[in-house]
Protein backbone atom coordinates (compact mmCIF):
# COMPACT_ATOMS: atom_id res chain seq x y z
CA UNK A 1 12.28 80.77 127.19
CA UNK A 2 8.63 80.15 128.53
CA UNK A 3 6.00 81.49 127.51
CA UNK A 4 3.14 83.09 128.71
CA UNK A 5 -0.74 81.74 127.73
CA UNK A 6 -1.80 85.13 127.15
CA UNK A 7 1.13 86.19 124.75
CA UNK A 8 1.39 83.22 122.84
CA UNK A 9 -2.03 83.84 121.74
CA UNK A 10 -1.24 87.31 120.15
CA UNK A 11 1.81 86.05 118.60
CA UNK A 12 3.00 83.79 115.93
CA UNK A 13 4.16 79.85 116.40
CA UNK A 14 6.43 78.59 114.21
CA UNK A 15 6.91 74.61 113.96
CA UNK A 16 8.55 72.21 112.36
CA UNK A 17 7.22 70.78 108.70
CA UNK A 18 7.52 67.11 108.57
CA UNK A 19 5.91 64.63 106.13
CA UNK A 20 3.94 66.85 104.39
CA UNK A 21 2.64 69.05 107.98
CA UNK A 22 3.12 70.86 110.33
CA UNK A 23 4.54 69.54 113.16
CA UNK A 24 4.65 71.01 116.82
CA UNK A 25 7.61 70.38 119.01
CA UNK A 26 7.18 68.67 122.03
CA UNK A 27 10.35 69.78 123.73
CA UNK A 28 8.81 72.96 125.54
CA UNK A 29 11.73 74.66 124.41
CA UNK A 30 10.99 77.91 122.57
CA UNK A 31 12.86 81.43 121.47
CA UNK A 32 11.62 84.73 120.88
CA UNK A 33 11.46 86.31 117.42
CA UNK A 34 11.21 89.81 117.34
CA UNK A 35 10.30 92.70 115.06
CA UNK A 36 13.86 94.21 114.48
CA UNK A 37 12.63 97.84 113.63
CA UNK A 38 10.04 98.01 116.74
CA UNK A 39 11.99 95.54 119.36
CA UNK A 40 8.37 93.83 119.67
CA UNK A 41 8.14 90.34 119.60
CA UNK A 42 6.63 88.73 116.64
CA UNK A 43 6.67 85.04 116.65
CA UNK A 44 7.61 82.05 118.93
CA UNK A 45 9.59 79.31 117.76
CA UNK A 46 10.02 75.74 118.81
CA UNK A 47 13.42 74.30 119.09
CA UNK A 48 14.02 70.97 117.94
CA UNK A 49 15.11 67.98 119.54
CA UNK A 50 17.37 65.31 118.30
CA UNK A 51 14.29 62.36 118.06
CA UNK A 52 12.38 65.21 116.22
CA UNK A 53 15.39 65.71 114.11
CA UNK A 54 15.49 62.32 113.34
CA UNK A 55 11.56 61.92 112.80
CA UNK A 56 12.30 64.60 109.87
CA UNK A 57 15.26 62.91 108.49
CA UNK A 58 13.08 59.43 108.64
CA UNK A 59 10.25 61.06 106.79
CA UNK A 60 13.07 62.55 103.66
CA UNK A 61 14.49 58.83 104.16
CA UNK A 62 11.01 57.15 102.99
CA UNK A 63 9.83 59.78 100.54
CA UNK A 64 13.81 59.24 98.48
CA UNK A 65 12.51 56.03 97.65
CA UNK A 66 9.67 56.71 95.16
CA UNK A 67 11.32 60.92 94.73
CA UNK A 68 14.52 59.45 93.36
CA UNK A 69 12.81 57.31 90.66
CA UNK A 70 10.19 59.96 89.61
CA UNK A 71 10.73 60.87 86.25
CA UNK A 72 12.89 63.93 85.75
CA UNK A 73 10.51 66.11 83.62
CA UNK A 74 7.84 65.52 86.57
CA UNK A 75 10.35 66.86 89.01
CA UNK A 76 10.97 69.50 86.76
CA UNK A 77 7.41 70.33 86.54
CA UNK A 78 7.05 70.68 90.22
CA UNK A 79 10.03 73.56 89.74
CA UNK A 80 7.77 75.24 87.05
CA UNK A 81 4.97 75.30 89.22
CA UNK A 82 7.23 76.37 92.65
CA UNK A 83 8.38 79.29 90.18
CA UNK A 84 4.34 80.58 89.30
CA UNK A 85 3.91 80.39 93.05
CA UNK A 86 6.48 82.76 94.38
CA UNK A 87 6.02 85.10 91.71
CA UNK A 88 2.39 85.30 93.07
CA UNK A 89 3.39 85.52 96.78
CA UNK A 90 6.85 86.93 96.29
CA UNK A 91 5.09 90.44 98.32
CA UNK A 92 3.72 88.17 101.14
CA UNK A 93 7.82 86.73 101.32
CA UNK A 94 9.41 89.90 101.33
CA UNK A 95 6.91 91.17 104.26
CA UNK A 96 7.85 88.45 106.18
CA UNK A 97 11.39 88.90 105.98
CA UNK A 98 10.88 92.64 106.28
CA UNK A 99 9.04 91.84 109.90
CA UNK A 100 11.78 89.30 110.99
CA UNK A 101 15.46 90.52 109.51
CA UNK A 102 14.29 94.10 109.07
CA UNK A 103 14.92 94.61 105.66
CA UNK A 104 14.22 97.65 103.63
CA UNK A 105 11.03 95.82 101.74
CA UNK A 106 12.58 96.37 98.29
CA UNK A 107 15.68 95.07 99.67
CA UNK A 108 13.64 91.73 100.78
CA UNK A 109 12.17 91.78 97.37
CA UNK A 110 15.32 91.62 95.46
CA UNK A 111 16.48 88.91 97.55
CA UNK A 112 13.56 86.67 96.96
CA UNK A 113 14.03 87.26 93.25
CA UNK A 114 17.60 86.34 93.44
CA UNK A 115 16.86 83.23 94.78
CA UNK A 116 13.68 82.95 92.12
CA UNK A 117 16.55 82.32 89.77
CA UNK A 118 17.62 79.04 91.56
CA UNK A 119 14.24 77.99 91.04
CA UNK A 120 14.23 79.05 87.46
CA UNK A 121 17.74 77.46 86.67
CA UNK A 122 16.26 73.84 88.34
CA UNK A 123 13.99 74.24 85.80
CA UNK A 124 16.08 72.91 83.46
CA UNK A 125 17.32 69.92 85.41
CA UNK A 126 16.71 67.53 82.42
CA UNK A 127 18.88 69.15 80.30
CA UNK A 128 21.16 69.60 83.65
CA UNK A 129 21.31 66.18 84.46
CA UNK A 130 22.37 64.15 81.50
CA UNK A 131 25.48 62.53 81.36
CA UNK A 132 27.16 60.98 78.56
CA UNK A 133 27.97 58.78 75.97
CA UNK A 134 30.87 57.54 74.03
CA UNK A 135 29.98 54.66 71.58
CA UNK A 136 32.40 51.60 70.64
CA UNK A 137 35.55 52.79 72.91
CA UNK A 138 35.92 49.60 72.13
CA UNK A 139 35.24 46.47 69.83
CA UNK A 140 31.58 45.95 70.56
CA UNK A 141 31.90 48.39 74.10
CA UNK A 142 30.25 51.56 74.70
CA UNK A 143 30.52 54.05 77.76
CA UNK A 144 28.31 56.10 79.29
CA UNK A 145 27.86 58.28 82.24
CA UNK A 146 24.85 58.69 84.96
CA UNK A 147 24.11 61.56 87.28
CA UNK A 148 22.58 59.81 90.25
CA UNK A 149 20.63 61.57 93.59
CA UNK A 150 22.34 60.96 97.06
CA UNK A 151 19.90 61.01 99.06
CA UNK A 152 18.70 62.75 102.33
CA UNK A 153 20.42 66.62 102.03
CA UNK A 154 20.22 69.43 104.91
CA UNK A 155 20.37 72.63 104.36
CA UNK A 156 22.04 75.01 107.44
CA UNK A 157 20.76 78.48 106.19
CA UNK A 158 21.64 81.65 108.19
CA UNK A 159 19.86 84.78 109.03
CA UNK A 160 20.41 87.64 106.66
CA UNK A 161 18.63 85.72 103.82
CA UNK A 162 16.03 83.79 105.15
CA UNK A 163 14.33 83.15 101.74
CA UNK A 164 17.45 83.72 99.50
CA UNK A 165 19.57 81.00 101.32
CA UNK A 166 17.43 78.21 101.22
CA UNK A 167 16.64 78.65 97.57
CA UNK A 168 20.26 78.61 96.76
CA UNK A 169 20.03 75.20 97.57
CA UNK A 170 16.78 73.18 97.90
CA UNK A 171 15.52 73.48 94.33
CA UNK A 172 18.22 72.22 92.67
CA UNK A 173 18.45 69.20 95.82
CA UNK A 174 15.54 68.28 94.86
CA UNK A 175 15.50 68.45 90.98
CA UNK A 176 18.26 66.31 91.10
CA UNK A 177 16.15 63.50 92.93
CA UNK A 178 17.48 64.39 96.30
CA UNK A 179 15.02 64.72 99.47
CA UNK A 180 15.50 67.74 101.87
CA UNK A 181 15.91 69.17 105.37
CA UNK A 182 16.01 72.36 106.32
CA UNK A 183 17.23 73.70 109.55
CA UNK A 184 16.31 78.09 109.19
CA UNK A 185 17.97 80.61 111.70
CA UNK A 186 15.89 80.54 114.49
CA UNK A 187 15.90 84.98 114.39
CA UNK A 188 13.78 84.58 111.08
CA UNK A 189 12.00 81.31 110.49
CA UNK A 190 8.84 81.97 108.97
CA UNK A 191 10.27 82.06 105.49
CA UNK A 192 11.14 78.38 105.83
CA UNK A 193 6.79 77.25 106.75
CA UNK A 194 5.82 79.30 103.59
CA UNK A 195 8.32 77.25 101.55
CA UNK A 196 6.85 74.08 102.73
CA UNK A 197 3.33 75.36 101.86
CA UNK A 198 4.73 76.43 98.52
CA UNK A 199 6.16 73.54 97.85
CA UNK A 200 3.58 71.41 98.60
CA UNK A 201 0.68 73.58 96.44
CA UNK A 202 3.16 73.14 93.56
CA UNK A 203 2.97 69.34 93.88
CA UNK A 204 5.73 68.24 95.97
CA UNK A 205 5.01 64.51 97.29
CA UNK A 206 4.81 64.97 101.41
CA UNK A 207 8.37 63.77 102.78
CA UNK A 208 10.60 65.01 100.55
CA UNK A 209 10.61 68.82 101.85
CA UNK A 210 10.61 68.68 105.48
CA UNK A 211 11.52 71.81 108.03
CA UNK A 212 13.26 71.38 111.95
CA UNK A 213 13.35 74.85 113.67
CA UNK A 214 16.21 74.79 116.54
CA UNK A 215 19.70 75.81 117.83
CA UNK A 216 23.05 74.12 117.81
CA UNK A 217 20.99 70.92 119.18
CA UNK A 218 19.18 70.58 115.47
CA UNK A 219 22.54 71.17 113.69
CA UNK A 220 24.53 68.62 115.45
CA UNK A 221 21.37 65.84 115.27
CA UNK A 222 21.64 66.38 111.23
CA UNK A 223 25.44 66.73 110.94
CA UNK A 224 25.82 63.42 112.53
CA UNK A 225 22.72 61.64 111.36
CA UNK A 226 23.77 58.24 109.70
CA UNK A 227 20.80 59.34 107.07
CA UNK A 228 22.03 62.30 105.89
CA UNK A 229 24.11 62.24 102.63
CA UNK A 230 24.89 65.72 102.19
CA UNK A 231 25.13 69.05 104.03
CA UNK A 232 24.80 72.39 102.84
CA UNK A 233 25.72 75.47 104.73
CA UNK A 234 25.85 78.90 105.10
CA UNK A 235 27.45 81.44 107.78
CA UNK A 236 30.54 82.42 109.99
CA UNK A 237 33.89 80.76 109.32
CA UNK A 238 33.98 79.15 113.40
CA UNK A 239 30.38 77.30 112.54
CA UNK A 240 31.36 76.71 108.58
CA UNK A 241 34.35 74.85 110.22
CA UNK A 242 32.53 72.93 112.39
CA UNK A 243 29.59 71.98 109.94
CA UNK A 244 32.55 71.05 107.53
CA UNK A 245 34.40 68.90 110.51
CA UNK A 246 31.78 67.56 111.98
CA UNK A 247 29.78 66.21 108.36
CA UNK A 248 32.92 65.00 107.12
CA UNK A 249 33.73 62.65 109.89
CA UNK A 250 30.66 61.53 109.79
CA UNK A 251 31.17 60.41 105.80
CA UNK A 252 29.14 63.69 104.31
CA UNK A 253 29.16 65.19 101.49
CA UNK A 254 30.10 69.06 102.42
CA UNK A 255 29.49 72.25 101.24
CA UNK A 256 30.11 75.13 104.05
CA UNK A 257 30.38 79.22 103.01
CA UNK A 258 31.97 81.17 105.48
CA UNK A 259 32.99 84.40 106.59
CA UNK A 260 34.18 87.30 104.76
CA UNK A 261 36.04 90.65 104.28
CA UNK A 262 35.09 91.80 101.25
CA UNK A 263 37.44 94.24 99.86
CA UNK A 264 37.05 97.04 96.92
CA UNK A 265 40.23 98.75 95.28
CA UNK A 266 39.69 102.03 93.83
CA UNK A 267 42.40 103.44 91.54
CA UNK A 268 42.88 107.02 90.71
CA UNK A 269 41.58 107.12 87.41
CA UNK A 270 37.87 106.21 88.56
CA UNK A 271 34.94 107.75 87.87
CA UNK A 272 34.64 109.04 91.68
CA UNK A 273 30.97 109.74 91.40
CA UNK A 274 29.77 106.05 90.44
CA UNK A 275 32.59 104.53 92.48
CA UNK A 276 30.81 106.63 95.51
CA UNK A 277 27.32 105.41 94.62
CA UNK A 278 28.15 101.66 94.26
CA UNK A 279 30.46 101.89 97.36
CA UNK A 280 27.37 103.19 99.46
CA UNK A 281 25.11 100.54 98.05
CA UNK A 282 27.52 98.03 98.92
CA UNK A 283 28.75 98.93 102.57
CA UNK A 284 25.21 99.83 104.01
CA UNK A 285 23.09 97.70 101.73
CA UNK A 286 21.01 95.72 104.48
CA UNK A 287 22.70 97.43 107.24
CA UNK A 288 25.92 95.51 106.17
CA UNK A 289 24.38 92.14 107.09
CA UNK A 290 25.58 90.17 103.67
CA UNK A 291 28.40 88.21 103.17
CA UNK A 292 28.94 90.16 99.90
CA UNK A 293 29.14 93.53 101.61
CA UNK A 294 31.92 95.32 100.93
CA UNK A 295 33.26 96.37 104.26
CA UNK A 296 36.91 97.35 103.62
CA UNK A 297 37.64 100.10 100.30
CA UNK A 298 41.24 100.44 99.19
CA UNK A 299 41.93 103.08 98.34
CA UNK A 300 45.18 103.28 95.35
CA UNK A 301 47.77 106.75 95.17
CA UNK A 302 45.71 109.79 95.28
CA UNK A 303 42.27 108.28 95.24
CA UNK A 304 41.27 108.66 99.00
CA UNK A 305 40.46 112.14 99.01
CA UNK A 306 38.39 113.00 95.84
CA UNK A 307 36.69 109.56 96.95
CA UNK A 308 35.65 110.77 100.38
CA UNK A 309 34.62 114.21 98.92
CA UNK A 310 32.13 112.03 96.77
CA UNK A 311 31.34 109.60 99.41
CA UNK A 312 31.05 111.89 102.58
CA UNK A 313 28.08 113.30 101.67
CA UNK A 314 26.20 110.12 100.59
CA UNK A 315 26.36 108.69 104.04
CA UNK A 316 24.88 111.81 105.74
CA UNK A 317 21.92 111.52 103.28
CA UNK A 318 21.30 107.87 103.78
CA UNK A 319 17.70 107.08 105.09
CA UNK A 320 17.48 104.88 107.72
CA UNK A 321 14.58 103.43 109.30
CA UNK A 322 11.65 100.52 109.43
CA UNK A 323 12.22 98.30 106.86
CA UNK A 324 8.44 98.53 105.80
CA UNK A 325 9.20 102.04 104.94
CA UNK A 326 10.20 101.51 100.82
CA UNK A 327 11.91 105.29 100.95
CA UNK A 328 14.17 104.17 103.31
CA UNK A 329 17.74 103.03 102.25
CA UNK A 330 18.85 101.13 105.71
CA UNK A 331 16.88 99.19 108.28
CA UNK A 332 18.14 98.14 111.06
CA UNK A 333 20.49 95.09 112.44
CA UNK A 334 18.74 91.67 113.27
CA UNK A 335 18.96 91.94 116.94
CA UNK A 336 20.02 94.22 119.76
CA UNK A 337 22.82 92.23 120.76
CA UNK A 338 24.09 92.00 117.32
CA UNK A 339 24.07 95.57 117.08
CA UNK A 340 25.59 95.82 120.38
CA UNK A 341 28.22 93.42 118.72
CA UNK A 342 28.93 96.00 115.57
CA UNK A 343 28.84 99.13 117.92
CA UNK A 344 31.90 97.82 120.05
CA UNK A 345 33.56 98.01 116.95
CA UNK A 346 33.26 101.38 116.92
CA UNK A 347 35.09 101.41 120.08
CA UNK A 348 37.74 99.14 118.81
CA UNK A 349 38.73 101.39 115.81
CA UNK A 350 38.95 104.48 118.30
CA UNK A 351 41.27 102.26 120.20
CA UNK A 352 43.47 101.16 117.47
CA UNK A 353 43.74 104.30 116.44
CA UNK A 354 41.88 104.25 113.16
CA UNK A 355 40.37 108.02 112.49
CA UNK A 356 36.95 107.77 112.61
CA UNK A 357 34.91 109.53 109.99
CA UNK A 358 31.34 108.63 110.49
CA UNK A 359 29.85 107.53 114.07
CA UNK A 360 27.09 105.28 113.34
CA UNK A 361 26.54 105.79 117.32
CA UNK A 362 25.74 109.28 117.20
CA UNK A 363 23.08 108.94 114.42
CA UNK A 364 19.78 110.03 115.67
CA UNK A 365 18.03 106.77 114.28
CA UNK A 366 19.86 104.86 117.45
CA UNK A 367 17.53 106.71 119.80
CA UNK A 368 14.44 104.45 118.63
CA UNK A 369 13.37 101.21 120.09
CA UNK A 370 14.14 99.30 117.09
CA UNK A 371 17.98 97.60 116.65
CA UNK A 372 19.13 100.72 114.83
CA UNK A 373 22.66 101.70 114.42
CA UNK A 374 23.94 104.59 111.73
CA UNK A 375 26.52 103.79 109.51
CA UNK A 376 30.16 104.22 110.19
CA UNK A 377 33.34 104.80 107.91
CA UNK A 378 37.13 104.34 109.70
CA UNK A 379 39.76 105.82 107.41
CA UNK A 380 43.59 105.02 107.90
CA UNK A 381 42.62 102.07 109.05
CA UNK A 382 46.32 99.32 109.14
CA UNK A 383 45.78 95.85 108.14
CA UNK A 384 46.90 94.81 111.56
CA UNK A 385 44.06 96.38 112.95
CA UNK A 386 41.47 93.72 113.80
CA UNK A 387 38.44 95.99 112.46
CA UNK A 388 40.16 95.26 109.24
CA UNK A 389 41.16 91.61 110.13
CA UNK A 390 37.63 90.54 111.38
CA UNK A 391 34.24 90.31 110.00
CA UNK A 392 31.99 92.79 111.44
CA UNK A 393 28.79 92.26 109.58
CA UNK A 394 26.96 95.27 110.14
CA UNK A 395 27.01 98.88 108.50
CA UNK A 396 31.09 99.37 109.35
CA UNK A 397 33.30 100.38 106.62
CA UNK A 398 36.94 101.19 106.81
CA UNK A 399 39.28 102.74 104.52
CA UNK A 400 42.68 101.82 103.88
CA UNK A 401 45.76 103.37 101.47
CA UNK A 402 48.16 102.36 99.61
CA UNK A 403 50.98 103.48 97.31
CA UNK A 404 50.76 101.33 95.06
CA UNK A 405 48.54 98.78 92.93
CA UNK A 406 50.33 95.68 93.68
CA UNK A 407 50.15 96.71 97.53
CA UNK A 408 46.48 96.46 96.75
CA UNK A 409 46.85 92.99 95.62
CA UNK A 410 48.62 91.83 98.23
CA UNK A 411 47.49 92.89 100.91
CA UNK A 412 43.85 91.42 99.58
CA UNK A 413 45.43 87.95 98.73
CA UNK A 414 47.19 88.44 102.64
CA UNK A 415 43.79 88.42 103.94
CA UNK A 416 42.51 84.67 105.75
CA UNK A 417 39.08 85.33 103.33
CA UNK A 418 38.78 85.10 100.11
CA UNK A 419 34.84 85.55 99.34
CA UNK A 420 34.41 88.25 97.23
CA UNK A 421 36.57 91.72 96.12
CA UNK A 422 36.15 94.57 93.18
CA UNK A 423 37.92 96.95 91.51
CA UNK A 424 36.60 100.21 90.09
CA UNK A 425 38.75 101.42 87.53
CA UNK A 426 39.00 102.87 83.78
CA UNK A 427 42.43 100.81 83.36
CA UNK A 428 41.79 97.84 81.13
CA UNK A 429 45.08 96.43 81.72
CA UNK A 430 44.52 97.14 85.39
CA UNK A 431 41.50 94.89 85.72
CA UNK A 432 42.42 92.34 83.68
CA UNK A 433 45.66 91.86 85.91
CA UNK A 434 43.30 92.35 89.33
CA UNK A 435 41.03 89.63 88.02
CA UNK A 436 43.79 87.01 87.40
CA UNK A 437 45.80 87.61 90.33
CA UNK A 438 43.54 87.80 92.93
CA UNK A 439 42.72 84.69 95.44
CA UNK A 440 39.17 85.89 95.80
CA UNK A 441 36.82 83.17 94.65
CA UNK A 442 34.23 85.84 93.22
CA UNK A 443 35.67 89.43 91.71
CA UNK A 444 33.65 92.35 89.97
CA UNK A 445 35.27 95.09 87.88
CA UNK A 446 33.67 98.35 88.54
CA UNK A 447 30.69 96.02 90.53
CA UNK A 448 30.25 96.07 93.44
CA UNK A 449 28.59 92.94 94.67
CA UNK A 450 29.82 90.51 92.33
CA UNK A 451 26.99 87.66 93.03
CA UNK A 452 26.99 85.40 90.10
CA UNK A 453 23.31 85.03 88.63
CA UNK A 454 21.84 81.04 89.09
CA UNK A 455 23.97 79.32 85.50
CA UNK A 456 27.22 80.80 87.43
CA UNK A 457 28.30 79.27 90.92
CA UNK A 458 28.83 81.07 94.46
CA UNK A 459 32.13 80.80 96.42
CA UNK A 460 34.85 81.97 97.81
CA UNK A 461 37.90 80.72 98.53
CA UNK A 462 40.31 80.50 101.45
CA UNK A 463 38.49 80.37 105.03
CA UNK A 464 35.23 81.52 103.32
CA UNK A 465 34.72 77.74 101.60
CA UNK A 466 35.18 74.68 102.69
CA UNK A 467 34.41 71.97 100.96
CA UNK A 468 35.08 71.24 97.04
CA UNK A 469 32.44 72.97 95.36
CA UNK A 470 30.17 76.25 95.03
CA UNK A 471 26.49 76.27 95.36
CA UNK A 472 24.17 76.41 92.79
CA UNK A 473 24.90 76.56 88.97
CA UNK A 474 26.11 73.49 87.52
CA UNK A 475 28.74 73.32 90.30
CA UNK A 476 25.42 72.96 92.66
CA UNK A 477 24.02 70.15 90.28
CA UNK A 478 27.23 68.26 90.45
CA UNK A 479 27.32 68.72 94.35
CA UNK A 480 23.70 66.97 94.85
CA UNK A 481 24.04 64.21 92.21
CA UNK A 482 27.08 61.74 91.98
CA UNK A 483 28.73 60.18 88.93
CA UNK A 484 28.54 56.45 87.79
CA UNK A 485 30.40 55.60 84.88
CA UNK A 486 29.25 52.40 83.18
CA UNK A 487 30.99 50.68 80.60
CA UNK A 488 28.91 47.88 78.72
CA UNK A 489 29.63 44.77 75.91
CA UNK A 490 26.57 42.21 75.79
CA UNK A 491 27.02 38.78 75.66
CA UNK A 492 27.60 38.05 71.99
CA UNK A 493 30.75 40.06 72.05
CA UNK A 494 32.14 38.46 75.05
CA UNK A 495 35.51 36.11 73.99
CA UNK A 496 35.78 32.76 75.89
CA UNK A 497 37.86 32.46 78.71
CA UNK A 498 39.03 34.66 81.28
CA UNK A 499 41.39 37.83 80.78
CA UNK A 500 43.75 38.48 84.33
CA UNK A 501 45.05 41.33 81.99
CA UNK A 502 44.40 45.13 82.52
CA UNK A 503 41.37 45.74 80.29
CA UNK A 504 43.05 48.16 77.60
CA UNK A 505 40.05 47.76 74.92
């Protein structure tokens, strides 16, 4: 969309970051970011072409060269450093993702220290990146292992965590000798700038973290650039399968997190009270906008109703309002037609017949100019229903019962995700069984958002992974390095003559 002169001097432009700078797009292509509580605008992005795609993927290309051969306690230092830094500006982060997502600021704040712990775990990429070594396998031969960079890595971060995303995987990219590219959401891009500067106060060489702001056009240039090793990515199943198509005919490594229905069983013998508290936490938390929300509660034999008595009145005293309000408990959704989106599933449920509890229409926060929308609970809600089937991603719960515990299980390992699920109960036996025979890649017994901290790995299985491996944690180091085995005799141990024979040692 064009701008005006006038307005794009009131307003902030956000570039690209390439070699070390900041880079303005010459396309004349732009898109509005706006303040989500307020409706204002806020910023102006560029969006990328496929030459300046390339131009950023040239300057990673060169800076691997020298980046991949640095020593690894130098590259660790630069980690140290990158960790001092956002501690110091972690408030400045936070406001900025509070202005563009519309985050509850202590929300935003948690986020960036999630992500802090990427940083902190990189920190140890020495120790992280060893291999190892088996002396005399054979007479006079020893083997050993090497962890080796690949080379130029994208990163495909979505909106909801515009600071938390990227830090689940550029840190350890580039502790491991990799160079980076990072393509933001285009609803929240300023996070991405204030990485670059970060990184390149902490002592990053220019080149080797490098930004492209864009659509669909920037994605496709770096899925199918010939200089791009690896691609991360984060966001609904349709695009994770694409990313994960697309890279992977085009010889990529490929990590791509998609969608989910996060589901969380309650038995009868649950402490109501603290199930109630962690549900509300979890279903409204960031108006619903996480891929670890829990958005469907099971509910097991009698458990429904001394749940709801618990839970009903939690929702009518949620606080909802501008993010940059800490008191409040709920902001509101990234854009109007996102919460446009959620709202006709509100309509849905009515049509499918589910029994709607709470009418996140009605609330009295929707009559603001911000992209509010109250929170919303379905109960009786059938698993053929498809505001149980799909992903909503917004403050939209619904409430399903069974008979039985194993009807719990099954109609979780039924589901086409498999991201993350929990189970509040006092039954040890109970969650011992739930944790072993569930095909959820990520499961938390009487938690309710079971994100592993930065040593574990995130992933889930099903359609909300494709790809081999989780991100960050070790199963993120072994994702951006690759494995070279050598095995070694010098000279002097060498028999004459050849040996056609299968070496055996």
């Amino acid at each position: 969309m064009a701008q005006k002169a006038s307005e794009l001097n009131t307003i902030r432009q956000v570039h690209n970051w390439i070699d070390g700078k900041v880079v303005e797009s010459a396309t004349g292509r732009t898109t509005d970011v706006f303040d989500s509580a307020t409706g204002k605008r806020c910023a102006t992005v560029a969006m990328s072409s496929v030459d300046e795609v390339a131009q950023a993927v040239a300057s990673a290309k060169r800076a691997f060269e020298t980046w991949s051969v640095t020593p690894v306690l130098r590259r660790a230092r630069v980690m140290f450093r990158l960790q001092e830094l956002i501690e110091r500006d972690k408030h400045e982060l936070a406001a900025l993702i509070t202005e563009e997502h519309g985050k509850v600021l202590h929300d935003a704040l948690g986020s960036v220290q999630r992500g802090l712990e990427v940083v902190e775990f990189a920190c140890g990429i020495p120790h992280l990146i060893k291999g190892e070594f088996s002396p005399q396998v054979g007479t006079g031969v020893d083997t050993y292992s090497l962890r080796q960079p690949l080379g130029v890595c994208a990163g495909i971060t979505p909106f909801n965590f515009p600071a938390m995303v990227p830090m689940w995987m550029f840190p350890l990219a580039i502790a491991c000798g990799n160079t980076f590219v990072l393509k933001p959401s285009e609803k929240d891009p300023s996070c991405s700038l204030k990485w670059a500067e970060l990184l390149k106060e902490a002592g990053l060489p220019d080149g080797v973290f490098n930004v492209v702001q864009g659509d669909h056009v920037a994605v496709n240039a770096l899925l199918e650039s010939p200089d791009v090793a690896a691609v991360s990515f984060v966001g609904s199943t349709p695009v994770a399968e694409h990313v994960y198509r697309t890279a992977s005919e085009h010889g990529k490594r490929v990590q791509a997190l998609g969608g989910a229905k996060n589901h969380l069983v309650v038995l009868p013998d649950a402490d109501m009270a603290k199930t109630a508290d962690a549900l509300l936490g979890a279903a409204y938390g960031s108006a619903g906008e996480r891929c670890m929300a829990i958005s469907a509660v099971v509910t097991v034999g009698d458990a429904a109703e001394p749940l709801l008595k618990e839970l009903l009145p939690r929702i009518a005293a949620l606080r909802i309002g501008p993010g940059s309000d800490n008191n409040n408990d709920m902001g509101p959704l990234i854009t109007a037609e996102h919460r446009d989106k959620v709202r006709s599933y509100i309509d849905l449920g009515e049509e499918e017949g589910a029994t709607l509890l709470v009418d996140g229409r009605t609330h009295e926060i929707t009559k603001s100019d911000g992209y509010f929308l109250g929170p919303t609970l379905f109960d009786n809600t059938t698993t053929d229903m498809r505001i149980y089937k799909e992903e909503v991603f917004g403050p939209f719960l619904t409430m399903t019962r069974v008979d039985t515990f194993d009807e719990a299980i099954q109609i979780i390992n039924d589901h086409e995700f498999g991201n993350g699920t929990s189970i509040f109960t006092r039954d040890g036996d109970a969650a011992r069984e739930f944790a072993n025979s569930i095909l959820v890649g990520m499961v938390g017994i009487n938690v309710p958002i079971p994100v592993p901290l930065a040593f574990h790995s995130f992933g889930g299985w099903k359609r909300s992974l494709f790809g081999d491996t989780s991100v960050y944690g070790m199963e993120g180091v072994r994702f951006y390095s690759r494995l070279k085995t050598v095995t070694s005799r010098w000279p002097a141990g060498i028999r004459a003559g050849a040996d056609f024979s299968m070496p055996t040692m």
